[in-house]
Protein backbone atom coordinates (compact mmCIF):
# COMPACT_ATOMS: atom_id res chain seq x y z
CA UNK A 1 -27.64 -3.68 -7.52
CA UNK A 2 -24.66 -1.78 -9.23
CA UNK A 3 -21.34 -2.91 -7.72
CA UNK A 4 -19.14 -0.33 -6.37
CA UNK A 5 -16.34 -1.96 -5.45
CA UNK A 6 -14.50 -4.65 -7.28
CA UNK A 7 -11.54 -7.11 -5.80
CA UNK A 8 -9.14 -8.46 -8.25
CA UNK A 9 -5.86 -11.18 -6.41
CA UNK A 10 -2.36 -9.72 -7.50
CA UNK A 11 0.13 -12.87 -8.26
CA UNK A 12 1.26 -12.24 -4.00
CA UNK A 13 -1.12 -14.45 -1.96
CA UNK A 14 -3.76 -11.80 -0.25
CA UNK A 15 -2.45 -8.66 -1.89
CA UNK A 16 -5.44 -7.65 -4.17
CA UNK A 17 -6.35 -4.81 -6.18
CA UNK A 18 -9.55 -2.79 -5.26
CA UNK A 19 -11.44 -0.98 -8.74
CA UNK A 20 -14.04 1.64 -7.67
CA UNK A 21 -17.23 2.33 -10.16
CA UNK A 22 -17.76 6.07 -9.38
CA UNK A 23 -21.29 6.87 -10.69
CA UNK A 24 -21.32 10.30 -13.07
CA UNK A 25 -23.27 12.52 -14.79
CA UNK A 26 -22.18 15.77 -16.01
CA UNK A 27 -22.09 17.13 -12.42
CA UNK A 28 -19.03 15.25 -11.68
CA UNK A 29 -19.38 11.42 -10.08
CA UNK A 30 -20.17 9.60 -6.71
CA UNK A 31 -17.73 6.67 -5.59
CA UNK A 32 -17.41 4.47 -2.92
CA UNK A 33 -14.61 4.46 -0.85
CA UNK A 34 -15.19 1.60 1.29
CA UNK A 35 -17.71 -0.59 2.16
CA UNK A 36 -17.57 -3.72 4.63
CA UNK A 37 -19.88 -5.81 2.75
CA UNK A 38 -18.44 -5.56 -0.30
CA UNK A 39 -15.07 -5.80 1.47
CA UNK A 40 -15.55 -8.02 4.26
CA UNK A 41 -14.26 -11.01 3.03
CA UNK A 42 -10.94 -9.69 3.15
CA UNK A 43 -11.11 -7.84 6.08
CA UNK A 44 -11.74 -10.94 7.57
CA UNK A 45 -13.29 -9.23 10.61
CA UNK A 46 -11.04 -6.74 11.16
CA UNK A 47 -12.04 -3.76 11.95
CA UNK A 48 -11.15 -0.35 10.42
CA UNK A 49 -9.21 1.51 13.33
CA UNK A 50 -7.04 4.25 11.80
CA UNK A 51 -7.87 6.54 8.45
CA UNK A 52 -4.69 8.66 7.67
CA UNK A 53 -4.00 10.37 4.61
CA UNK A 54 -0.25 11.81 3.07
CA UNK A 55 0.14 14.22 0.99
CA UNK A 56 3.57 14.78 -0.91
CA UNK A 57 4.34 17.49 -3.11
CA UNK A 58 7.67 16.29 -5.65
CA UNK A 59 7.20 14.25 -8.59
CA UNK A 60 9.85 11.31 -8.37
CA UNK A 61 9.59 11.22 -4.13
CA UNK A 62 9.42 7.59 -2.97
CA UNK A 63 7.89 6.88 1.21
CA UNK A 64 8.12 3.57 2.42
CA UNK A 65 9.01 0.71 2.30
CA UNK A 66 7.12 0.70 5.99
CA UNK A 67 5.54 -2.03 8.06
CA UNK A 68 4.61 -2.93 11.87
CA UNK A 69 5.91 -5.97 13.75
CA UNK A 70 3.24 -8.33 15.21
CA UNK A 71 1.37 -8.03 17.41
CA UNK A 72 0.71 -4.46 16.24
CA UNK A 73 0.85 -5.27 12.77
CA UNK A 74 -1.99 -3.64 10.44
CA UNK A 75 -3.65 -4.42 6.95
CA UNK A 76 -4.96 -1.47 4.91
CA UNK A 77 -6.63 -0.01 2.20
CA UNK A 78 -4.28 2.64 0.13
CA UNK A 79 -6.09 5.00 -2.34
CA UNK A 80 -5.08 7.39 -4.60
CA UNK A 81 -7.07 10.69 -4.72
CA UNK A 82 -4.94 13.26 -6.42
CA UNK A 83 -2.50 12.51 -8.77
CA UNK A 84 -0.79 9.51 -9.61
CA UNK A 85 1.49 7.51 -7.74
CA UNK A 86 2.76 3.80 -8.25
CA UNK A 87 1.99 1.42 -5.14
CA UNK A 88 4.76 -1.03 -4.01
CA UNK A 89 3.86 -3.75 -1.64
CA UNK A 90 6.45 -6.17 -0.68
CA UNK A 91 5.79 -9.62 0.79
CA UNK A 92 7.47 -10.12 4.02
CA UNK A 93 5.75 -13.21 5.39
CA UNK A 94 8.45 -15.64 6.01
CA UNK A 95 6.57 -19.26 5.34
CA UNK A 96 5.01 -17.84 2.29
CA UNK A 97 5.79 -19.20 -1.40
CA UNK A 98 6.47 -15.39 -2.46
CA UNK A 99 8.41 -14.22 0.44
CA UNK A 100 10.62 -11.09 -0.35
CA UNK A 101 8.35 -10.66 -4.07
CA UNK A 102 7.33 -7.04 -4.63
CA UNK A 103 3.71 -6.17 -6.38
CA UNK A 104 3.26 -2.73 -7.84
CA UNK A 105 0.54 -0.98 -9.72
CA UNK A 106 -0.42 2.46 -10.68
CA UNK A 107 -3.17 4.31 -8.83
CA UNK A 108 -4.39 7.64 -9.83
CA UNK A 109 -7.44 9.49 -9.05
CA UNK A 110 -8.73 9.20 -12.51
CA UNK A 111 -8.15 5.20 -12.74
CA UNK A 112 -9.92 4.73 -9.70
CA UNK A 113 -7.72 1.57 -7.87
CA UNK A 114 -6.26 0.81 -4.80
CA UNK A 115 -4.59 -2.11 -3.07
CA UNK A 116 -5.56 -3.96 -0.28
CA UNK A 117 -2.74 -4.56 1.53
CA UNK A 118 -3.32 -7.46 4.40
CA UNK A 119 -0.43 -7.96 7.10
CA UNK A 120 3.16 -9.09 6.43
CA UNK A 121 3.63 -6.77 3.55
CA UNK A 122 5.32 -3.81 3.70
CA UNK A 123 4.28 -0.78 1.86
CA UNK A 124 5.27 2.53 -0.07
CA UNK A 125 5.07 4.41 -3.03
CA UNK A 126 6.66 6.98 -5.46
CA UNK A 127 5.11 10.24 -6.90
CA UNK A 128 4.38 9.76 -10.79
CA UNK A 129 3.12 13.28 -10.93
CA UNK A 130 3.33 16.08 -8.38
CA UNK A 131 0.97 17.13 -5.16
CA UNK A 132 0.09 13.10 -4.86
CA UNK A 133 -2.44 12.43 -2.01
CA UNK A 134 -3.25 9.05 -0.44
CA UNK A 135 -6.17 8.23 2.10
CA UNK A 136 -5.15 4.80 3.99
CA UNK A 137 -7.71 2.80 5.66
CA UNK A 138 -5.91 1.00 8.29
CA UNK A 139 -7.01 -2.01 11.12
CA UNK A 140 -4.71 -0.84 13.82
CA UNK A 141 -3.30 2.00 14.83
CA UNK A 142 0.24 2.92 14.43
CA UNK A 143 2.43 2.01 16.74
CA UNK A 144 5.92 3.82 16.73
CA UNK A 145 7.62 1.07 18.95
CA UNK A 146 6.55 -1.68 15.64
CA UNK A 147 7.74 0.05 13.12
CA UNK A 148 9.75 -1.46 10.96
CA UNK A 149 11.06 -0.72 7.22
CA UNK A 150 13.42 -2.53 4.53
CA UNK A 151 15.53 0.01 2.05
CA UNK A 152 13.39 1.56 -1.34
CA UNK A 153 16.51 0.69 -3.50
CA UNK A 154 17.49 -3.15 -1.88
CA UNK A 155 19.32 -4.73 -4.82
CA UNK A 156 17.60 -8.08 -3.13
CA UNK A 157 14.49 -7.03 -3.99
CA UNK A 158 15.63 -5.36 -7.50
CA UNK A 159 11.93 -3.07 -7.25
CA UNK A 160 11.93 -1.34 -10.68
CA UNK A 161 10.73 2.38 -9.78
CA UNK A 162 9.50 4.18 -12.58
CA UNK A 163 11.65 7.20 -12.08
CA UNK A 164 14.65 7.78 -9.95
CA UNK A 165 14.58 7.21 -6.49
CA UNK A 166 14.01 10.87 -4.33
CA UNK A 167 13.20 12.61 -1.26
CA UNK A 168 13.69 10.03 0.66
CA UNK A 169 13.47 10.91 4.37
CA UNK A 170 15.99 10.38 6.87
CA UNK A 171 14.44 7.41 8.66
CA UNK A 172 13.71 5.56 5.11
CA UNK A 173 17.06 6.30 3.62
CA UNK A 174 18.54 4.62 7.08
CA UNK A 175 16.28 1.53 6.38
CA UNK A 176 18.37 -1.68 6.25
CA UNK A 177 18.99 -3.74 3.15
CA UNK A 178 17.54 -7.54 3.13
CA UNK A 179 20.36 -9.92 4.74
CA UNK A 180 20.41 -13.63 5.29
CA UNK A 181 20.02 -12.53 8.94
CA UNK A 182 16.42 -11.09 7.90
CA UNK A 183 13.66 -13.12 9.34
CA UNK A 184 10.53 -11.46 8.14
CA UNK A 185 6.87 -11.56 9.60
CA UNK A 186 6.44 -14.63 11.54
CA UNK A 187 2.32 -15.13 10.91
């Protein structure tokens, strides 16, 4: 049997990339967007309980860096299926050996990847090209009083976005920037 979906580990313990195999012809292809056996070793037993999808319109825009507080916390799947967009998450997980170390990678629809993004990370992306859409794949469902966020452009986290930093919305622009005071996800 063909496999559809492929896990690769990032260098940030848990953070993995996800390659799809679409299957074509000249009709066009078939892909799998998820599947829990092929998946289920990093689900871990977690269920799927939210699917969301963004869309945003301006090459250059940047959403994120977002996260929810335990116990509401959530891992998820991020896709790209229009455009091209490049995936930032960050790790937030105070005991671990990579705490406050960013990941990023492109996804597009054409190169077919996606990150699987457990809990203790926090998340967000900027628009490579414009009208970007993402489809997330999330274990629990968002919860407004968790939210939580750290600043796109934290000098302590020195994330190198491929373009300059826009249309940032009101609540991400307000997000903090990284103290000594910060005390990240407590596992």
């Amino acid at each position: 049997m063909k496999v559809r979906l492929s896990v690769e580990p990032t260098p940030l313990i848990g953070l993995s990339v996800v390659q799809r195999h679409p299957i074509g012809d000249s009709r066009g292809f078939f892909e799998r967007l998820f599947c829990d056996e092929e998946l289920g070793t990093w689900l871990r037993g977690r269920p799927l309980r939210q699917v969301s999808r963004s869309r945003t319109s301006a090459v250059g825009a940047v959403r994120g860096l977002h996260f929810q507080h335990a116990p509401s916390a959530e891992a998820k799947v991020v896709l790209c299926l229009q455009g091209r967009v490049f995936d930032v998450a960050v790790d937030i997980r105070r005991n671990s050996p990579t705490f406050l170390q960013w990941h990023g990678e492109e996804l597009s629809a054409e190169n077919h990847r996606g990150l699987l993004i457990p809990e203790g990370f926090a998340h967000g992306f900027q628009t490579l090209e414009n009208d970007c859409e993402l489809l997330y794949l999330i274990t629990a469902p968002h919860t407004p009083s968790a939210e939580g966020g750290l600043h796109v452009n934290d000098p302590h986290l020195g994330i190198r976005w491929p373009l300059p930093v826009s249309g940032l919305s009101a609540r991400d622009a307000a997000f903090p920037l990284v103290t000594s005071s910060f005390l990240g996800f407590d596992e």
